[in-house]
PDB file of N, CA and C in Angstrom:
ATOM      1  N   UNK A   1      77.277   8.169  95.047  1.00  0.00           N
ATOM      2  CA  UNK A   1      77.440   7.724  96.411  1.00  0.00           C
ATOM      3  C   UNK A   1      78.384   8.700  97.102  1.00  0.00           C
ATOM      4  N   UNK A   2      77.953   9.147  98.061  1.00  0.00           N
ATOM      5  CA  UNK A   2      78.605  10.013  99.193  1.00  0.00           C
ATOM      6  C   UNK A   2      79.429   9.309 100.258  1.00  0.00           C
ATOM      7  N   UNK A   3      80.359   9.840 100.188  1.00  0.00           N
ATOM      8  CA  UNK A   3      81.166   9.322 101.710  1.00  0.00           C
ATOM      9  C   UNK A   3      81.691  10.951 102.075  1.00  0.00           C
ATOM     10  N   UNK A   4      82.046  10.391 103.708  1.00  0.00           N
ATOM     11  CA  UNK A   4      82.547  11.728 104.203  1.00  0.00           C
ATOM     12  C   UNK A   4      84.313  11.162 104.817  1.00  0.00           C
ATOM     13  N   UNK A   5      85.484  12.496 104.245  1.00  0.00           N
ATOM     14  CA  UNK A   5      86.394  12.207 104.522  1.00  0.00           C
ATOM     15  C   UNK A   5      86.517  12.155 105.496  1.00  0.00           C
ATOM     16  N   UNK A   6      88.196  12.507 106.313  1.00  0.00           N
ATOM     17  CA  UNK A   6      88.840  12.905 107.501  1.00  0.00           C
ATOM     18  C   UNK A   6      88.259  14.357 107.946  1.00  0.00           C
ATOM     19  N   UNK A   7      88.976  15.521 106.973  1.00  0.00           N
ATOM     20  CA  UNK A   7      88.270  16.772 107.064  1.00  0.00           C
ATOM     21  C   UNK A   7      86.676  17.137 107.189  1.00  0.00           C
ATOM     22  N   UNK A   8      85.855  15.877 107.383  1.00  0.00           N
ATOM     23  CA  UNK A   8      84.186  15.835 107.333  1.00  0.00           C
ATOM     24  C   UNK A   8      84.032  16.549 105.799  1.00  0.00           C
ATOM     25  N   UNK A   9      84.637  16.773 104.662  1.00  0.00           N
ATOM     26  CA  UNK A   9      84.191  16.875 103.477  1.00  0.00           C
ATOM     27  C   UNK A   9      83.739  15.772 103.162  1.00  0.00           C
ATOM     28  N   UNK A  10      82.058  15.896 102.200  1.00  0.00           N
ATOM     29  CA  UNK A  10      81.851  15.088 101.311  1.00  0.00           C
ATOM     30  C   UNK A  10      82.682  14.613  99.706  1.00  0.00           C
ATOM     31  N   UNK A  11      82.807  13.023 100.114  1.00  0.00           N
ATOM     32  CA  UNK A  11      83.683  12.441  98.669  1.00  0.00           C
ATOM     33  C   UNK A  11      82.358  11.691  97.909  1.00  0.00           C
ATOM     34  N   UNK A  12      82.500  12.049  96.526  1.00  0.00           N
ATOM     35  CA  UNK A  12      81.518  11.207  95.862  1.00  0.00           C
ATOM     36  C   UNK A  12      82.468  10.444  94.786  1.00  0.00           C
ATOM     37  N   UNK A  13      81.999   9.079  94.909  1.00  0.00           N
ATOM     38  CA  UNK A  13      82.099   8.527  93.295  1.00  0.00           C
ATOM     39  C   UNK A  13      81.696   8.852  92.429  1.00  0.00           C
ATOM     40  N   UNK A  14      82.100   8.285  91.045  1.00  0.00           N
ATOM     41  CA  UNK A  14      81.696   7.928  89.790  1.00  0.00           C
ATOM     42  C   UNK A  14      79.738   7.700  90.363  1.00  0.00           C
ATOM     43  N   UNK A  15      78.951   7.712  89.591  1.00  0.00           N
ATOM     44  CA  UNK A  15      77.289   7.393  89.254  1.00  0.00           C
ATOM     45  C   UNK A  15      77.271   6.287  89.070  1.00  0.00           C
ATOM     46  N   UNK A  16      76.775   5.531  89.936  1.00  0.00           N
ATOM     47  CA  UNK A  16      76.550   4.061  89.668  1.00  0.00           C
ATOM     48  C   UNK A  16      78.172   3.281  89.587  1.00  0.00           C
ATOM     49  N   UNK A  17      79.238   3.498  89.666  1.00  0.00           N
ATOM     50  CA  UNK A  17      80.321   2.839  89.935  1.00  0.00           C
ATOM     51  C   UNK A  17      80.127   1.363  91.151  1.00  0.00           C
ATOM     52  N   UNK A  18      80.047   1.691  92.172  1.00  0.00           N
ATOM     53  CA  UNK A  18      79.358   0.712  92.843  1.00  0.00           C
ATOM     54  C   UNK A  18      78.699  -0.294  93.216  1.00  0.00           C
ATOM     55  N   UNK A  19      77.325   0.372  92.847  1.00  0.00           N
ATOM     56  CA  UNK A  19      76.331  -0.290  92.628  1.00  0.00           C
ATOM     57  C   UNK A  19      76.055  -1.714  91.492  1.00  0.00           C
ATOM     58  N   UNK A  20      77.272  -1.020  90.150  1.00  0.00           N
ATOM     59  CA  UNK A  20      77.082  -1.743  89.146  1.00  0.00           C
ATOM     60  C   UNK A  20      78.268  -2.601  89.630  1.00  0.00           C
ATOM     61  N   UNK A  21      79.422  -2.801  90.321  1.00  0.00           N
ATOM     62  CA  UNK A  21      80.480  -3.330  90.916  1.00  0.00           C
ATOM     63  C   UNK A  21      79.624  -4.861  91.611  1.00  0.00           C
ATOM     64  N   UNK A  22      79.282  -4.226  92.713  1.00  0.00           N
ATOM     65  CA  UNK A  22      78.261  -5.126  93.316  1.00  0.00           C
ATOM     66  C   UNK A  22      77.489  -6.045  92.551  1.00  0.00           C
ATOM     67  N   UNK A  23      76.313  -5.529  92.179  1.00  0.00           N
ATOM     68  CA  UNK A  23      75.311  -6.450  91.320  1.00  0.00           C
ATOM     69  C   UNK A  23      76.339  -7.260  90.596  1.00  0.00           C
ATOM     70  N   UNK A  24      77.438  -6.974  90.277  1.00  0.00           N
ATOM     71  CA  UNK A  24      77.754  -8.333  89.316  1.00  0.00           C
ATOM     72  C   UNK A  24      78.508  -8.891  90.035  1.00  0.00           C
ATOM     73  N   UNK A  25      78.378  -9.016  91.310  1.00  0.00           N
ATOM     74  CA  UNK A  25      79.082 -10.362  92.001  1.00  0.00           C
ATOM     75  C   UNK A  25      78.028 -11.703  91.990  1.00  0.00           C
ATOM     76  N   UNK A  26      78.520 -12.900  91.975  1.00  0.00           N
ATOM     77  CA  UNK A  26      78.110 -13.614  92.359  1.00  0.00           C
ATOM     78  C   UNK A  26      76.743 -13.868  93.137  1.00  0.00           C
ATOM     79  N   UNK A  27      76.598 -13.474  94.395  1.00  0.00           N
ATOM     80  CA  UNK A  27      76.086 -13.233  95.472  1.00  0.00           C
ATOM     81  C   UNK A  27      75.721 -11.599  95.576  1.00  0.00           C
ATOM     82  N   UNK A  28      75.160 -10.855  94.886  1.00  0.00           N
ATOM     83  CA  UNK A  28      74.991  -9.269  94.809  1.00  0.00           C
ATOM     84  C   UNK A  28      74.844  -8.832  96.453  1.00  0.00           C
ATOM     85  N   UNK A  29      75.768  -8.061  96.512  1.00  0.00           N
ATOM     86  CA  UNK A  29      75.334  -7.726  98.127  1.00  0.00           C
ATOM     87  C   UNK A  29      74.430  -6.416  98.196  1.00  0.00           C
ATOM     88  N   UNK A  30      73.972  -5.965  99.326  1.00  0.00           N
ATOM     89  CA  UNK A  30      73.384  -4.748  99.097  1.00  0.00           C
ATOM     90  C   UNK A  30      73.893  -3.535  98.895  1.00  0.00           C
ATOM     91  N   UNK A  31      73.571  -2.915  98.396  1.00  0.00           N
ATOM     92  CA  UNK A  31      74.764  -1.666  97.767  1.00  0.00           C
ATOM     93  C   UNK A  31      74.202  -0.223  98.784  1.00  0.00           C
ATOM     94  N   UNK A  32      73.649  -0.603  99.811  1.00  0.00           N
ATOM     95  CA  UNK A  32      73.443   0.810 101.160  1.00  0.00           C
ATOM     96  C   UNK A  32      74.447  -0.150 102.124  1.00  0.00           C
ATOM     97  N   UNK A  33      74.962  -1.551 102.337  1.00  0.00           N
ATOM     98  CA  UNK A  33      75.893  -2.054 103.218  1.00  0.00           C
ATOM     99  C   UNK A  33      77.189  -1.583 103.123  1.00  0.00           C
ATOM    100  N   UNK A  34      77.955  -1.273 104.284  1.00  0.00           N
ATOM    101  CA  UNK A  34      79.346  -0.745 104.303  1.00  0.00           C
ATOM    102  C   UNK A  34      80.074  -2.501 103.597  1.00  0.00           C
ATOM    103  N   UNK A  35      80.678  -1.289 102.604  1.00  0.00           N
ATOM    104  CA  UNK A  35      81.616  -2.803 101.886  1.00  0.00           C
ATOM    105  C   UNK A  35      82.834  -3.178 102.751  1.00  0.00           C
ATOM    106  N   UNK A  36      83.250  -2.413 103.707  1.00  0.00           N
ATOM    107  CA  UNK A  36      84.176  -3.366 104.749  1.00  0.00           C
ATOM    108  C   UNK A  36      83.565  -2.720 106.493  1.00  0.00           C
ATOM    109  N   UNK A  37      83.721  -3.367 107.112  1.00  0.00           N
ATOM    110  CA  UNK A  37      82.866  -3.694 108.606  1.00  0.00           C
ATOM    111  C   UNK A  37      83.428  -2.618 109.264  1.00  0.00           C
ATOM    112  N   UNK A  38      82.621  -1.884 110.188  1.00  0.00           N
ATOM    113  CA  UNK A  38      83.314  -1.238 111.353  1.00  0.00           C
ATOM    114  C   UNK A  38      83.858  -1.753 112.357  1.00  0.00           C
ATOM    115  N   UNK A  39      85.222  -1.091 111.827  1.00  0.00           N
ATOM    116  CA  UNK A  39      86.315  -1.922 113.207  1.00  0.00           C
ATOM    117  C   UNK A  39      86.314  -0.113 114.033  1.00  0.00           C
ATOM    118  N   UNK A  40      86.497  -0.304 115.604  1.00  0.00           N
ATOM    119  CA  UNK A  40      87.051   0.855 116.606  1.00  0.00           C
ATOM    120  C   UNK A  40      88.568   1.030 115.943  1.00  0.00           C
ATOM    121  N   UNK A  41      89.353   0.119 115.672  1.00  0.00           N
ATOM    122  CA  UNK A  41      90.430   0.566 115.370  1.00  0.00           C
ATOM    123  C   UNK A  41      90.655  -0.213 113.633  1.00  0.00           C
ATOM    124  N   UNK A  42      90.960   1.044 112.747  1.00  0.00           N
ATOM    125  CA  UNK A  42      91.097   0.644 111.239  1.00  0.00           C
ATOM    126  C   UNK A  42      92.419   0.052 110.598  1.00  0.00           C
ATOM    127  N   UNK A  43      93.419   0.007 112.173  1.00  0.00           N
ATOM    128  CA  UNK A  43      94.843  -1.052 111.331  1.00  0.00           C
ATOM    129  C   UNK A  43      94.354  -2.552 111.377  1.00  0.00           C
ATOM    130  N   UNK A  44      92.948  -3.274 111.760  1.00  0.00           N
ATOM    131  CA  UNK A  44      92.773  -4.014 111.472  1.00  0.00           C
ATOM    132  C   UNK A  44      92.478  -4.291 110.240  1.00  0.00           C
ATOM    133  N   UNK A  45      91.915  -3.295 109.159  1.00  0.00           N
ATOM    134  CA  UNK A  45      91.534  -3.478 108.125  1.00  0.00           C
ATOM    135  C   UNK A  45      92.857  -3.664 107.269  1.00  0.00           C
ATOM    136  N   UNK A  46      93.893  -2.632 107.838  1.00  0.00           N
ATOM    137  CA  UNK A  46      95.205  -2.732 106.774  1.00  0.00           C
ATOM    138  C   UNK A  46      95.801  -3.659 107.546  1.00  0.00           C
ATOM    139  N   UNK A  47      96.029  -4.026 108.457  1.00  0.00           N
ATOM    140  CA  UNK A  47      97.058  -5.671 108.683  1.00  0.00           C
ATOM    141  C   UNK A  47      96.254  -6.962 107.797  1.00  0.00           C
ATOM    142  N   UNK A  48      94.738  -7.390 107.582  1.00  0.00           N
ATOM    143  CA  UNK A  48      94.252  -8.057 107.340  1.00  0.00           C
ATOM    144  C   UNK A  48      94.757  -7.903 105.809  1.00  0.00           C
ATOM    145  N   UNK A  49      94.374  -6.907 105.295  1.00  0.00           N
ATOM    146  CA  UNK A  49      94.586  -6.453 103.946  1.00  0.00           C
ATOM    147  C   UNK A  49      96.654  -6.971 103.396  1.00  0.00           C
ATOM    148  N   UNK A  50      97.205  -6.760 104.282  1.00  0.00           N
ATOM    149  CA  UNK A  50      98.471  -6.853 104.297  1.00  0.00           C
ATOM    150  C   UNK A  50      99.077  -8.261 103.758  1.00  0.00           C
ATOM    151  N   UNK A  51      98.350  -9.218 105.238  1.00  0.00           N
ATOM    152  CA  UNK A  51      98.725 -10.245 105.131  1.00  0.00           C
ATOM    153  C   UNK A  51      97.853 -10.803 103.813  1.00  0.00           C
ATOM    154  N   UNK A  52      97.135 -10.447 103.513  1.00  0.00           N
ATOM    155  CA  UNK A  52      96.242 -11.537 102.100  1.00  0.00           C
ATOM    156  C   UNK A  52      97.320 -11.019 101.072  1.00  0.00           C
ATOM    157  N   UNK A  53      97.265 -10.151 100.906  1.00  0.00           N
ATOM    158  CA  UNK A  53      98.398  -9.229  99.811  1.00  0.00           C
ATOM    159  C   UNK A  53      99.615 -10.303  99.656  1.00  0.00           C
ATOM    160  N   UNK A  54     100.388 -10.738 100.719  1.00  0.00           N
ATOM    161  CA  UNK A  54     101.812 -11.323 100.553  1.00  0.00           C
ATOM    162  C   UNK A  54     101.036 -13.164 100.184  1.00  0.00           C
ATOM    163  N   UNK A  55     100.110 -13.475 101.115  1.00  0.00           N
ATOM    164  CA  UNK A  55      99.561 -14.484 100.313  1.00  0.00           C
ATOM    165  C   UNK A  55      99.235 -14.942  99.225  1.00  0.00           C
ATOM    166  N   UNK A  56      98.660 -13.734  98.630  1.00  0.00           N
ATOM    167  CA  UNK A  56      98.691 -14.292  96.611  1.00  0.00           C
ATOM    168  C   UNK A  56      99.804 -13.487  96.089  1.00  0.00           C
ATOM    169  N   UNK A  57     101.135 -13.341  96.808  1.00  0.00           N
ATOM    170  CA  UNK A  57     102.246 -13.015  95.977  1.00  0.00           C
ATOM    171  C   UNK A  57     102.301 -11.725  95.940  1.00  0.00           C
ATOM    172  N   UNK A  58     101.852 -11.096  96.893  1.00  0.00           N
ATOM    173  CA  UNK A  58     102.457  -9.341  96.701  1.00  0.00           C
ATOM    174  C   UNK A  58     102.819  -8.802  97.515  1.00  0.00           C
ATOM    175  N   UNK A  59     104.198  -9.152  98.044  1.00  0.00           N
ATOM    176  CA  UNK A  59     104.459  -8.947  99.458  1.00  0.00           C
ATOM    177  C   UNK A  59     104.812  -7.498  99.179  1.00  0.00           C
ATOM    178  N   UNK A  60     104.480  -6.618 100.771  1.00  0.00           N
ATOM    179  CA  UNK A  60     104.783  -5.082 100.494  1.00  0.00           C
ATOM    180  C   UNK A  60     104.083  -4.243  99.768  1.00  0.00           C
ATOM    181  N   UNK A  61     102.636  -5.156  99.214  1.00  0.00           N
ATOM    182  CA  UNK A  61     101.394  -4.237  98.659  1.00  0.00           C
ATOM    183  C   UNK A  61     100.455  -3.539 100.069  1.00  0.00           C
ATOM    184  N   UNK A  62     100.335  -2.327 100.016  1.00  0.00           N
ATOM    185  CA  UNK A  62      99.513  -1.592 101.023  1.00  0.00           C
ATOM    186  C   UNK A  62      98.321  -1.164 100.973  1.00  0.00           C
ATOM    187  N   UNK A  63      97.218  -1.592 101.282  1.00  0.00           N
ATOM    188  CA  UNK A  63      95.934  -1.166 101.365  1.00  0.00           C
ATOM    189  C   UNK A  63      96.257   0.710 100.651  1.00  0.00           C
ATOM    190  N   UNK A  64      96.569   1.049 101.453  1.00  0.00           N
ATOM    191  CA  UNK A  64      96.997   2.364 100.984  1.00  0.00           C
ATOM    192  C   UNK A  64      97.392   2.900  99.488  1.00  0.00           C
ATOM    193  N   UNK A  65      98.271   2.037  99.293  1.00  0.00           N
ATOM    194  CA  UNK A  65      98.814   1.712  97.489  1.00  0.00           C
ATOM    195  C   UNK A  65      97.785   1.509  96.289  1.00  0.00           C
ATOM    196  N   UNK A  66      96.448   1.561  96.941  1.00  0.00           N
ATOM    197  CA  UNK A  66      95.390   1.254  96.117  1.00  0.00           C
ATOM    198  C   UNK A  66      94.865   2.607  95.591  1.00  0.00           C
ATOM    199  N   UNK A  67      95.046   3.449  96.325  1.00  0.00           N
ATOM    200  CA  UNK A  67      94.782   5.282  96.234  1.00  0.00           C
ATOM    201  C   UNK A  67      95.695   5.448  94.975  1.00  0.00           C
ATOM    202  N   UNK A  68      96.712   5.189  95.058  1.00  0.00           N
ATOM    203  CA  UNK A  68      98.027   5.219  94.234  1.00  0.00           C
ATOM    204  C   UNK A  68      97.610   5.028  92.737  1.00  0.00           C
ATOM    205  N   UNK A  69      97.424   3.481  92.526  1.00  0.00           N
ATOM    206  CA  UNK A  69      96.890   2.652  91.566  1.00  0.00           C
ATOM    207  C   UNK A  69      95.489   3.393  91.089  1.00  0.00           C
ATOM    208  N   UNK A  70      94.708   3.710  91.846  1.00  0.00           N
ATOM    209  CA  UNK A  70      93.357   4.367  91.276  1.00  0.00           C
ATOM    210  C   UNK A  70      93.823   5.357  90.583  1.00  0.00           C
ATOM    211  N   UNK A  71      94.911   6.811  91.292  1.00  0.00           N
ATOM    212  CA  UNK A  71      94.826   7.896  90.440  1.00  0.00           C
ATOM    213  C   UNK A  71      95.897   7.763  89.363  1.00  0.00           C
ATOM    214  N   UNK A  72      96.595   6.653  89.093  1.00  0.00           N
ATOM    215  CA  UNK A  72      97.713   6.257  88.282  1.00  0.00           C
ATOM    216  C   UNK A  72      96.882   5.775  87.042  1.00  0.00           C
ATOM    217  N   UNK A  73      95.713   4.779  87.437  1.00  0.00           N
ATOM    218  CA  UNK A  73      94.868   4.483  86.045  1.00  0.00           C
ATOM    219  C   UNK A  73      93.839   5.286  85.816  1.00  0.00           C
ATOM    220  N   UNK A  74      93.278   6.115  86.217  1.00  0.00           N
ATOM    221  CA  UNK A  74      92.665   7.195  86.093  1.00  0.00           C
ATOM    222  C   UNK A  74      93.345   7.993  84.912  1.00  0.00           C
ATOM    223  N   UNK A  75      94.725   8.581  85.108  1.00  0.00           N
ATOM    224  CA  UNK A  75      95.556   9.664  84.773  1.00  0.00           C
ATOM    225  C   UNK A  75      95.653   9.100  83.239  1.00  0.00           C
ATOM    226  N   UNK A  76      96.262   7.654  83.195  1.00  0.00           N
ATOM    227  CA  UNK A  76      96.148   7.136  82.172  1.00  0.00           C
ATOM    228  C   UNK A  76      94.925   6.866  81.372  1.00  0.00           C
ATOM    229  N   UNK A  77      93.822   6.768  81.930  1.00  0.00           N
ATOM    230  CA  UNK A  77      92.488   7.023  81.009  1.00  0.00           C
ATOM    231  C   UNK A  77      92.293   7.617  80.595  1.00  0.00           C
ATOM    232  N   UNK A  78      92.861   9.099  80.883  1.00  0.00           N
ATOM    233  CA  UNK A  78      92.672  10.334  80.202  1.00  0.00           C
ATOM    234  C   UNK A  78      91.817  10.954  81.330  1.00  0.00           C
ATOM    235  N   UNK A  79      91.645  10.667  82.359  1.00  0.00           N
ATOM    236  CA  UNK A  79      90.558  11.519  82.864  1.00  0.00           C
ATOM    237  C   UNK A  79      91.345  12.751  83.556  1.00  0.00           C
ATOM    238  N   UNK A  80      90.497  13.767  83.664  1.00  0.00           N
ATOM    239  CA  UNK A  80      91.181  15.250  83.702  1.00  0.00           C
ATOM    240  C   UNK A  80      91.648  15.143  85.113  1.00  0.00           C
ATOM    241  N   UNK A  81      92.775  15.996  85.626  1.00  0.00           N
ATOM    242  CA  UNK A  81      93.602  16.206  86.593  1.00  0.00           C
ATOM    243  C   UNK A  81      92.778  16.713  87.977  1.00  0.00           C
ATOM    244  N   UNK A  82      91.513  17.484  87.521  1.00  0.00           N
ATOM    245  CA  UNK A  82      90.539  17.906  88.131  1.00  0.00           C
ATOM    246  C   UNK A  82      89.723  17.158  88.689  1.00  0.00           C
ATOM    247  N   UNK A  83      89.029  16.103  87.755  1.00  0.00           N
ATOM    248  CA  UNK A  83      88.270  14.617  88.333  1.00  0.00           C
ATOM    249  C   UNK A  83      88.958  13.817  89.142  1.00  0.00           C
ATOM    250  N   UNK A  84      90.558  13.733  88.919  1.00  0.00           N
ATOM    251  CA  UNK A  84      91.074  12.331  89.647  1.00  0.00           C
ATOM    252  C   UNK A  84      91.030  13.511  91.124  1.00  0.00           C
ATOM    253  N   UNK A  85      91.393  14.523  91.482  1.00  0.00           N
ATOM    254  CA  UNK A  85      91.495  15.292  92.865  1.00  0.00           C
ATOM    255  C   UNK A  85      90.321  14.766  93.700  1.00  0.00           C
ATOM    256  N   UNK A  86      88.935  15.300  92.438  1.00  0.00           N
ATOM    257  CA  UNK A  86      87.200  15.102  93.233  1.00  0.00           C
ATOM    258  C   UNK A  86      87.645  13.358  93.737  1.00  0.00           C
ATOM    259  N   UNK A  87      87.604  12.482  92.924  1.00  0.00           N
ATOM    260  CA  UNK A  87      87.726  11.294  93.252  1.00  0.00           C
ATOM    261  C   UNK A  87      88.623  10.803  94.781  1.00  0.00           C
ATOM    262  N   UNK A  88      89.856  11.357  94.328  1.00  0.00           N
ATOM    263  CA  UNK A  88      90.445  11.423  95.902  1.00  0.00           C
ATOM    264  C   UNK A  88      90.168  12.207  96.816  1.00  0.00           C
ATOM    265  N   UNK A  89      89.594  13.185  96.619  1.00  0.00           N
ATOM    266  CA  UNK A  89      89.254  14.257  97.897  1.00  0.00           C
ATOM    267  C   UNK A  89      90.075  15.085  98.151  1.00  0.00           C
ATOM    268  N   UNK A  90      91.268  16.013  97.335  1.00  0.00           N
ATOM    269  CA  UNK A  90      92.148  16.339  97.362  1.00  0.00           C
ATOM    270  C   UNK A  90      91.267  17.805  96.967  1.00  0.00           C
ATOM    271  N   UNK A  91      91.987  18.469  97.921  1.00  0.00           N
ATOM    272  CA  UNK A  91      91.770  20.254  97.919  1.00  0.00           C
ATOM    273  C   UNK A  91      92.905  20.426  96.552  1.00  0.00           C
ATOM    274  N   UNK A  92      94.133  20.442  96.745  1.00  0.00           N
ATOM    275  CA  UNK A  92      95.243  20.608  96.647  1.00  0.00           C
ATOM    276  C   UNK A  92      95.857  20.393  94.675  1.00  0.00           C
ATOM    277  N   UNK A  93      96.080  20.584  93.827  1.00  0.00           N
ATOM    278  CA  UNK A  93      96.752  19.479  92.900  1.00  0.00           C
ATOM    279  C   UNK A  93      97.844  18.891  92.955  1.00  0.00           C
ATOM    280  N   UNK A  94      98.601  19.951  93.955  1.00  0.00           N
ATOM    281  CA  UNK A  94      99.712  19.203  93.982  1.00  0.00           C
ATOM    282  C   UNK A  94     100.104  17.795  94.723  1.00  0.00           C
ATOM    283  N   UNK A  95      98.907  18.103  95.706  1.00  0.00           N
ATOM    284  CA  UNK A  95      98.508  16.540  96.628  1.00  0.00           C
ATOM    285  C   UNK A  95      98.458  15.453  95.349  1.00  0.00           C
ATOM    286  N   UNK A  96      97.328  15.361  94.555  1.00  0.00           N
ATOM    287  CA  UNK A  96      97.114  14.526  93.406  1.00  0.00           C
ATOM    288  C   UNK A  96      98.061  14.060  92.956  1.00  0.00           C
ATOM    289  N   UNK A  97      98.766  15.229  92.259  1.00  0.00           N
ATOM    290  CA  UNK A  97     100.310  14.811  91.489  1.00  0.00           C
ATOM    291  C   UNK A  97     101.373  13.938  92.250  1.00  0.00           C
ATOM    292  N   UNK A  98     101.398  13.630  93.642  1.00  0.00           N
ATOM    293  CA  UNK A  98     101.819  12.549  94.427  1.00  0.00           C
ATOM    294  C   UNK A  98     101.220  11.599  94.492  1.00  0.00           C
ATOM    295  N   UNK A  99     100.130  11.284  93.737  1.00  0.00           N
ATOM    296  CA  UNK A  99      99.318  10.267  93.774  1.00  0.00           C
ATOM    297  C   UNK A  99      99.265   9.495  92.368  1.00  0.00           C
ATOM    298  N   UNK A 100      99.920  10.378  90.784  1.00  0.00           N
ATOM    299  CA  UNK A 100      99.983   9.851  90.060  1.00  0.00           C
ATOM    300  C   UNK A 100     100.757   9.248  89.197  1.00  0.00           C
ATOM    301  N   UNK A 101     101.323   8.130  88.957  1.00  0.00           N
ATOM    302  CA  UNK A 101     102.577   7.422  88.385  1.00  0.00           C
ATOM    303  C   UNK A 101     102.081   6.724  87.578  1.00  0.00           C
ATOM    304  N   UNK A 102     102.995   7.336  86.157  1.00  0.00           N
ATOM    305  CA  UNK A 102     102.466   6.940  85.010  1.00  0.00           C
ATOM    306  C   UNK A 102     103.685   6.384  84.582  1.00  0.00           C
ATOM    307  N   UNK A 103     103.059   5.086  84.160  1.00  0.00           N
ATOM    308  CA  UNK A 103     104.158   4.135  83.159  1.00  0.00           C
ATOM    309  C   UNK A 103     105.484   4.603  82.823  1.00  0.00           C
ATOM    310  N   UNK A 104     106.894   4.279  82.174  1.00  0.00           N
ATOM    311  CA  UNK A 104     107.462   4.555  81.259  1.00  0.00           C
ATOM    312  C   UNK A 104     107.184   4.483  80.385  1.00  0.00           C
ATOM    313  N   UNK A 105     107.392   5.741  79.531  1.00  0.00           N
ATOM    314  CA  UNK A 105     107.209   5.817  78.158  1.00  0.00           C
ATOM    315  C   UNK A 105     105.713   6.586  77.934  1.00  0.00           C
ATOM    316  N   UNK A 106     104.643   6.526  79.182  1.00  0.00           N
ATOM    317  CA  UNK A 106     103.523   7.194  78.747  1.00  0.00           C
ATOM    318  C   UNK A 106     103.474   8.421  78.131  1.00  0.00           C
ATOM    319  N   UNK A 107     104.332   9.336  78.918  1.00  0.00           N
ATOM    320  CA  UNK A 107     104.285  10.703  78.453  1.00  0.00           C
ATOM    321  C   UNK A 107     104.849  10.688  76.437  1.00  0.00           C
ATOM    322  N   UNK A 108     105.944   9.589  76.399  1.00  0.00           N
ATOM    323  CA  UNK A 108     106.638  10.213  75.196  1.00  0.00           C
ATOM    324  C   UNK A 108     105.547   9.942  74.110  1.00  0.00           C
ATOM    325  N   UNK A 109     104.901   8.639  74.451  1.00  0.00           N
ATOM    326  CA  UNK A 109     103.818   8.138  73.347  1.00  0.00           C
ATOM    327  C   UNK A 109     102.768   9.464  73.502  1.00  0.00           C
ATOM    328  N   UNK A 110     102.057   9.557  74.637  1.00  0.00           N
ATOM    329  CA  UNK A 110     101.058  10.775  74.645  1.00  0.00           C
ATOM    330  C   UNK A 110     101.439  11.869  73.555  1.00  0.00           C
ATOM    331  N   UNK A 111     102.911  12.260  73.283  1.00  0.00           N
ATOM    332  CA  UNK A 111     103.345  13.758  72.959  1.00  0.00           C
ATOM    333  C   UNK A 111     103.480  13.404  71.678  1.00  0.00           C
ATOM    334  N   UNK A 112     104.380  12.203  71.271  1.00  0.00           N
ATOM    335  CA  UNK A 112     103.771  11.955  69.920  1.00  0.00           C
ATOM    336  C   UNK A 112     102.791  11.537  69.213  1.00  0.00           C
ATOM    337  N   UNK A 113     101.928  11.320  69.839  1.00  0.00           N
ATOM    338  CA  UNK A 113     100.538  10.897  69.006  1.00  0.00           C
ATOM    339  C   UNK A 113      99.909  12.854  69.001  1.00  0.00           C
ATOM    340  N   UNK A 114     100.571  13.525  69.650  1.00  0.00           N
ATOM    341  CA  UNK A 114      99.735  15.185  69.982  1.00  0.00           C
ATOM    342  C   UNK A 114     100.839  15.615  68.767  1.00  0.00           C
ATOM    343  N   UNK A 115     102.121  15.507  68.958  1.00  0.00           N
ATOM    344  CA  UNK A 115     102.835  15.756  67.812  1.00  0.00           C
ATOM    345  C   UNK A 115     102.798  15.743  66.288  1.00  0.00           C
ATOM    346  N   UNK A 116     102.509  14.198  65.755  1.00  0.00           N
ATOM    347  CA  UNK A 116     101.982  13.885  64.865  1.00  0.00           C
ATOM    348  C   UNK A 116     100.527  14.481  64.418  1.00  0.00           C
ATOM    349  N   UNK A 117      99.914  14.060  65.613  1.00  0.00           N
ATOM    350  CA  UNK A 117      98.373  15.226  64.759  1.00  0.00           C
ATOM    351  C   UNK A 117      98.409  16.742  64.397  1.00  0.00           C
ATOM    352  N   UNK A 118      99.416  17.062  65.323  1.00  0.00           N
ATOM    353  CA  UNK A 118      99.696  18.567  64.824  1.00  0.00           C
ATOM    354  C   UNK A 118     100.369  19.169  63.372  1.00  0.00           C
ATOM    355  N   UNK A 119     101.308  17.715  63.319  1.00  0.00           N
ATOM    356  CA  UNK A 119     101.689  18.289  61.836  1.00  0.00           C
ATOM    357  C   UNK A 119     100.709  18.333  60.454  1.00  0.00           C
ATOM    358  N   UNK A 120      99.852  16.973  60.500  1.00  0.00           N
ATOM    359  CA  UNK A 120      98.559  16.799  59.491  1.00  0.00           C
ATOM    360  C   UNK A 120      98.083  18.192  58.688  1.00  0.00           C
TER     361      UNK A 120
END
């Protein structure tokens, strides 16, 4: 699936990410429908988004913060530094690397499990 950024670059997902998202709702919606509505102005989408956020208990979660969270569990999946950029649309890596926050302790476990296999 294609989307087009700010810069009019094309962003693609994952293959079938989506599609397979969808179909397993409840109610399968159509997977060519925009999954949130065209508003003229898009701080409706993040005030709406805002206020539900502090409603089930997450006050100060940002629509925005979800970019965050994607390339943060990404990074931790292992997926390469290169894929999480395509995914965000990032020219840049160093853009990315502001985008990825990994646990405490991820790195030390990562280095010793690379450590340990190295000595074998």
């Amino acid at each position: 699936m294609a989307t087009t950024t700010k810069p009019f670059r094309v962003k693609y997902a994952p293959p079938g990410m989506l599609t397979d998202l969808l179909a397993a709702l409840p109610h399968p919606l159509d997977p060519a429908a925009f999954v949130f509505p065209r508003y003229e102005n898009p701080g409706v989408l993040t005030r709406a988004f805002t206020r539900h956020a502090a409603r089930v208990g997450l006050p100060g979660l940002t629509f925005h913060d979800l970019r965050h969270d994607a390339a943060s569990t990404l990074t931790a999946a292992g997926v390469s530094q290169r894929a999480v950029m395509e995914v965000l649309g990032h020219r840049d890596p160093r853009m990315t690397i502001r985008y990825q926050h990994l646990a405490p302790g991820t790195c030390v476990t990562r280095c010793g499990r690379w450590n340990g296999a190295e000595r074998r």
